[in-house]
N, C-alpha and C. Protein backbone atom coordinates (compact mmCIF):
# COMPACT_ATOMS: atom_id res chain seq x y z
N UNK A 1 11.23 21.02 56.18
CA UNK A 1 12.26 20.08 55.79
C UNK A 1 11.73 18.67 55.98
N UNK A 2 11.91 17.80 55.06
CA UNK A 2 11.74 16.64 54.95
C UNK A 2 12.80 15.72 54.36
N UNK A 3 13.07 14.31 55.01
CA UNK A 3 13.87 13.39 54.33
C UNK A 3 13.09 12.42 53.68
N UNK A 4 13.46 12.31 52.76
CA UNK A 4 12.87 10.74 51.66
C UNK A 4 14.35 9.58 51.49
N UNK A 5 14.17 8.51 52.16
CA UNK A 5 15.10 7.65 52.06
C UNK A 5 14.54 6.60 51.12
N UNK A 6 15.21 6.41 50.43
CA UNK A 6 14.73 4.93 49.26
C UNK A 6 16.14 4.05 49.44
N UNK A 7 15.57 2.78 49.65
CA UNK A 7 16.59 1.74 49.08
C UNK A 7 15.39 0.53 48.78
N UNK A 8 15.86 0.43 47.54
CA UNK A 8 15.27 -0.73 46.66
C UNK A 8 16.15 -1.42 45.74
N UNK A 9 17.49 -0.92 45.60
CA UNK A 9 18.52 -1.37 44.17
C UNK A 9 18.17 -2.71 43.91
N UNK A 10 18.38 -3.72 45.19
CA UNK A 10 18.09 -4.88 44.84
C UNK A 10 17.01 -5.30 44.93
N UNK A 11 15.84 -5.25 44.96
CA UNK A 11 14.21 -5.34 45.26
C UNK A 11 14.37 -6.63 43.51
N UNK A 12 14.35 -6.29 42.50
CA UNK A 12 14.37 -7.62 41.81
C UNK A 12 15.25 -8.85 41.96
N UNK A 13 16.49 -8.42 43.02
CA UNK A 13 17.43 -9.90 43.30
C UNK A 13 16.95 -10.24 44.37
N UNK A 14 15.76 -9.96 44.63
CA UNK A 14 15.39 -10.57 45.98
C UNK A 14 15.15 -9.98 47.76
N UNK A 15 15.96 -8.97 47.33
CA UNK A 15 16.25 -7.47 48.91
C UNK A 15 14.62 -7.11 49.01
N UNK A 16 14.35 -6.89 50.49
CA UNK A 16 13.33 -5.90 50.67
C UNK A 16 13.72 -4.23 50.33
N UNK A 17 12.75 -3.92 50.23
CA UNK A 17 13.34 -2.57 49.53
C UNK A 17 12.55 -1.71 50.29
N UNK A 18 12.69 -0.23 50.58
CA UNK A 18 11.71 0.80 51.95
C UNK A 18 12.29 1.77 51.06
N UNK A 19 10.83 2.59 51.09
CA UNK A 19 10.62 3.89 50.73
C UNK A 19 10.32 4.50 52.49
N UNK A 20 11.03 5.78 52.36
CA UNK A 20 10.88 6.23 54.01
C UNK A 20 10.98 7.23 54.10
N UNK A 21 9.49 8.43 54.22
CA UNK A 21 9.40 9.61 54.44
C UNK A 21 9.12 9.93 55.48
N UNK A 22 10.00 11.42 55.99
CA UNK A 22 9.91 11.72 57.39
C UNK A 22 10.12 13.37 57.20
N UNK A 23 9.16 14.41 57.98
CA UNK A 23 9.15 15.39 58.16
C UNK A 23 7.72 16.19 58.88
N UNK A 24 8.15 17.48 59.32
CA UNK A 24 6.73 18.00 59.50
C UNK A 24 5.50 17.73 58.63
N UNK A 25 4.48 18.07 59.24
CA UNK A 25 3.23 17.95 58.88
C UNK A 25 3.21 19.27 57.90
N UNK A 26 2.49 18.46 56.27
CA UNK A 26 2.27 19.99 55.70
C UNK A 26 3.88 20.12 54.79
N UNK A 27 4.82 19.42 54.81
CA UNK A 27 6.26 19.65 54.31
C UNK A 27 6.47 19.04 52.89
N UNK A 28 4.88 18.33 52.54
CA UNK A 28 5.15 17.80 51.05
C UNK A 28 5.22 16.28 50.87
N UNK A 29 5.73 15.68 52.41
CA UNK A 29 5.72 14.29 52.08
C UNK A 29 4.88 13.02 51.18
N UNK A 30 3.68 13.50 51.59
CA UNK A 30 2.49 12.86 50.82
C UNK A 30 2.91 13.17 49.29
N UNK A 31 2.77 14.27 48.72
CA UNK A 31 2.65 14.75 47.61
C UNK A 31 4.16 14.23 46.79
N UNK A 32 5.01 14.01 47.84
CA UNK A 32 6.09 13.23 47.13
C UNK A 32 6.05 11.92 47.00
N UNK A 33 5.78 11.41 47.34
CA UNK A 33 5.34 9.96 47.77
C UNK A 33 4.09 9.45 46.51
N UNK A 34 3.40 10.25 46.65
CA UNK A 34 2.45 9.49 45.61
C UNK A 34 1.61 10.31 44.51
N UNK A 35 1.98 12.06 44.73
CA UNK A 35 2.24 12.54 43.58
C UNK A 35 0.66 12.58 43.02
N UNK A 36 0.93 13.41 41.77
CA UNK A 36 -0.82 13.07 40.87
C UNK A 36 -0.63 12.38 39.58
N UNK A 37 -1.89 12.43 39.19
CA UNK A 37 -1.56 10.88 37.83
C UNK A 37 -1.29 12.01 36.81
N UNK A 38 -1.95 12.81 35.97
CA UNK A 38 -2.05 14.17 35.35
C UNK A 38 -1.30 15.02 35.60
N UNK A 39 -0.35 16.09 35.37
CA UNK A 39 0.47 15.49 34.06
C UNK A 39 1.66 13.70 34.56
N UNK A 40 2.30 13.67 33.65
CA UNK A 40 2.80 12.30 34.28
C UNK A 40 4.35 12.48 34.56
N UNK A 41 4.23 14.04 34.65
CA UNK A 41 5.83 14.45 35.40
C UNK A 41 5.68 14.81 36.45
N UNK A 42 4.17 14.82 37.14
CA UNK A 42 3.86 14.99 38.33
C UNK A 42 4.11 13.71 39.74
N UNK A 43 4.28 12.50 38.74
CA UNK A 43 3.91 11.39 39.49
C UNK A 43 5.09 11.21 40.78
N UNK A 44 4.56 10.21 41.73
CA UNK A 44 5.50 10.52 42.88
C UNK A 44 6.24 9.36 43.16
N UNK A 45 6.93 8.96 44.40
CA UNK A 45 7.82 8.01 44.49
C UNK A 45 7.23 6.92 44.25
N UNK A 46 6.30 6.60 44.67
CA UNK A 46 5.38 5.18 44.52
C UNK A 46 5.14 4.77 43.46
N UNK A 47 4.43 5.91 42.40
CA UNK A 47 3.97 4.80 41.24
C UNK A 47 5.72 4.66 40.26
N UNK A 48 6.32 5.80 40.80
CA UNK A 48 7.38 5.19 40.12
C UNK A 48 8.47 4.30 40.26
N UNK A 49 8.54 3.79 41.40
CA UNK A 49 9.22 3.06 41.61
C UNK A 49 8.22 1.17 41.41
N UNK A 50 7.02 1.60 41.44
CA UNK A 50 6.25 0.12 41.17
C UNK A 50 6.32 -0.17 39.37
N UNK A 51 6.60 0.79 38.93
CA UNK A 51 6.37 0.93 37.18
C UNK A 51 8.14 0.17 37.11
N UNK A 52 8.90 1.05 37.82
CA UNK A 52 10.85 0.21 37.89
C UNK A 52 10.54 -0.97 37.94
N UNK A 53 9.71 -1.84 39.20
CA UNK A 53 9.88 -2.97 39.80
C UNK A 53 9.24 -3.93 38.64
N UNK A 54 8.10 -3.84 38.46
CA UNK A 54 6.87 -4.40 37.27
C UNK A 54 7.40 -4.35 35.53
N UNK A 55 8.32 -3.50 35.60
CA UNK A 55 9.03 -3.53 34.38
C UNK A 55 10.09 -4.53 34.28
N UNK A 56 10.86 -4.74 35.30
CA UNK A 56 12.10 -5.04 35.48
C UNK A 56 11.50 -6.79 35.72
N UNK A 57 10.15 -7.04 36.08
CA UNK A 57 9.42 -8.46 36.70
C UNK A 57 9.33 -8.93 35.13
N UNK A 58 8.54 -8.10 34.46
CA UNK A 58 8.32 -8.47 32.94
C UNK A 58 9.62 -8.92 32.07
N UNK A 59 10.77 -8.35 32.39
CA UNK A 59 11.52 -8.41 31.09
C UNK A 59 12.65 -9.67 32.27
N UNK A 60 12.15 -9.97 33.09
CA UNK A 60 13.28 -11.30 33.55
C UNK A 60 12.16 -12.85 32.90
N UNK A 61 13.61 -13.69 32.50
CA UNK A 61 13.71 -14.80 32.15
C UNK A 61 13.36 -15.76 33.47
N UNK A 62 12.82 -16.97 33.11
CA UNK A 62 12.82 -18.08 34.37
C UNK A 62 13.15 -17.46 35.63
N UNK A 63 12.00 -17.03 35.95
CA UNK A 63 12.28 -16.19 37.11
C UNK A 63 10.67 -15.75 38.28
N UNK A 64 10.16 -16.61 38.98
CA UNK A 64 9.17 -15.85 39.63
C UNK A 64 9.60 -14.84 40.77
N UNK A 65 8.51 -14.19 40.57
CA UNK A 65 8.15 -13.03 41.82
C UNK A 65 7.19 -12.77 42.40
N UNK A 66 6.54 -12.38 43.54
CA UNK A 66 6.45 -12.47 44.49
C UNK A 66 6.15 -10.67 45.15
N UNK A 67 5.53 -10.10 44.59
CA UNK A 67 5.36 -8.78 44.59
C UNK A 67 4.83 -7.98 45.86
N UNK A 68 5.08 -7.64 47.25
CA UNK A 68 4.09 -7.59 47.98
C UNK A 68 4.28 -6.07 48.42
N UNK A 69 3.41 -4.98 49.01
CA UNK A 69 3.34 -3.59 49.34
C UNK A 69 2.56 -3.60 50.74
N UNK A 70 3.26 -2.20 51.54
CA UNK A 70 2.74 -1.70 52.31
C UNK A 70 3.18 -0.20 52.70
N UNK A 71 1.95 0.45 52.49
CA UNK A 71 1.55 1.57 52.83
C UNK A 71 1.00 2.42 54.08
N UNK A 72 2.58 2.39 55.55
CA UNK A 72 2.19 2.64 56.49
C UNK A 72 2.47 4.36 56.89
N UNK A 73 1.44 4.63 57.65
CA UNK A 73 1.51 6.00 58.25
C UNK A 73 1.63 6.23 59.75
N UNK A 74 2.42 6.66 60.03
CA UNK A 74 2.67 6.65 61.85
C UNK A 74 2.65 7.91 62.06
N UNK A 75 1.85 8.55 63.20
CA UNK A 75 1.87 9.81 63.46
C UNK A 75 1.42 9.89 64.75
N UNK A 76 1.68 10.58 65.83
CA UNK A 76 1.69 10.60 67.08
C UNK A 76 1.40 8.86 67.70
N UNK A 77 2.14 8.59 67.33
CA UNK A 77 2.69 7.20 67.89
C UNK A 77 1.43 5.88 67.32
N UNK A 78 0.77 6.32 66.82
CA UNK A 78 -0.88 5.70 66.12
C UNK A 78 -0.04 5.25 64.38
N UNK A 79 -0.68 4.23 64.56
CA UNK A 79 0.16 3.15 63.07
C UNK A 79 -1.12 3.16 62.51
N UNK A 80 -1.16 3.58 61.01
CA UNK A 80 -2.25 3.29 60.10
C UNK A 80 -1.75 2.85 58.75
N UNK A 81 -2.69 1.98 58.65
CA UNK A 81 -2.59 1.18 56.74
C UNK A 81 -3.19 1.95 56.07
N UNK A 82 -2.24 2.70 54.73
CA UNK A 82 -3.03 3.31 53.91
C UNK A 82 -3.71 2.69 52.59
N UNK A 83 -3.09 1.62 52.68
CA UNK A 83 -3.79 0.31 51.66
C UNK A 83 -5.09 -0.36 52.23
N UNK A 84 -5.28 -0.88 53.49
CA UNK A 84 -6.07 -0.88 53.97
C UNK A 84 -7.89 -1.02 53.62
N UNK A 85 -8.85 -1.49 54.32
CA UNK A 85 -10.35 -1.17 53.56
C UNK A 85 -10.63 -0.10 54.58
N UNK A 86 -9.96 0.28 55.91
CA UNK A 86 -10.41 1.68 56.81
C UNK A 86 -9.07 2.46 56.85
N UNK A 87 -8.92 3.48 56.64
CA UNK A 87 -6.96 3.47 56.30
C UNK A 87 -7.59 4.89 57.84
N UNK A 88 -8.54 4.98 58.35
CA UNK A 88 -8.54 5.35 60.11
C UNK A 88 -8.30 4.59 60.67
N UNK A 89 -8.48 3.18 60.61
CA UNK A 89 -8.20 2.30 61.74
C UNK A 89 -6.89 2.48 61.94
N UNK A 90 -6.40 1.97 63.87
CA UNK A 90 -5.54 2.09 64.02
C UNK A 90 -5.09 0.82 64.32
N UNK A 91 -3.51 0.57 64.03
CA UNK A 91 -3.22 -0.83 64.09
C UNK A 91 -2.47 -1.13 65.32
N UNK A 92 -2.62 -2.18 65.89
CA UNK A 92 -1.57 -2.58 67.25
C UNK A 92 -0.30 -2.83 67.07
C-alpha cells in the first residue's frame, strides 16, 4: 500500500504545489511517480503534471513564471536529491 498526495490546482496562480509519495519499499512509488517514456500511457506523475504546468505557462497572456523543481527522497531518515549531480549524496 501506498499513498500519492498531489496538490498543485493552483501552481499557475502562484501556490506551491507537492507531489507526495509514501509507502513500503518495492510498492510502486517510483514507477508512479515517474513512470516510462514508451508507451506514453505509461508516463508517471511527474512528467505529467510538468507537461499541465508548461502548457498552462505557454498559453497565459502578460504573465511571467518562474518554474522551479525538486526531487527529494527520504529514507531511513537520510535526505537525497534526485535532481542532483550525486543523487547518493546525502543532504543535511
Amino acid at each position: 500500500f501506498y499513498l500519492v498526495f498531489l496538490h498543485f490546482q493552483g501552481v499557475t496562480e502562484g501556490y506551491n504545489g507537492t507531489i507526495f509519495a509514501y509507502g513500503q519499499t518495492g510498492s510502486g512509488k517510483s514507477f508512479t511517480m515517474q513512470g516510462i517514456v514508451d508507451p506514453s500511457t505509461q508516463k508517471g506523475i511527474i512528467p505529467r503534471a510538468f507537461e499541465h504546468i508548461f502548457e498552462s505557462v505557454q498559453c497565459a497572456e502578460n504573465a511571467k513564471f518562474l518554474v522551479r523543481a525538486s526531487y527529494l527522497e527520504i529514507y531511513n531518515e537520510d535526505i537525497r536529491d534526485l535532481l542532483g549531480a550525486d543523487t547518493k549524496q546525502k543532504l543535511e
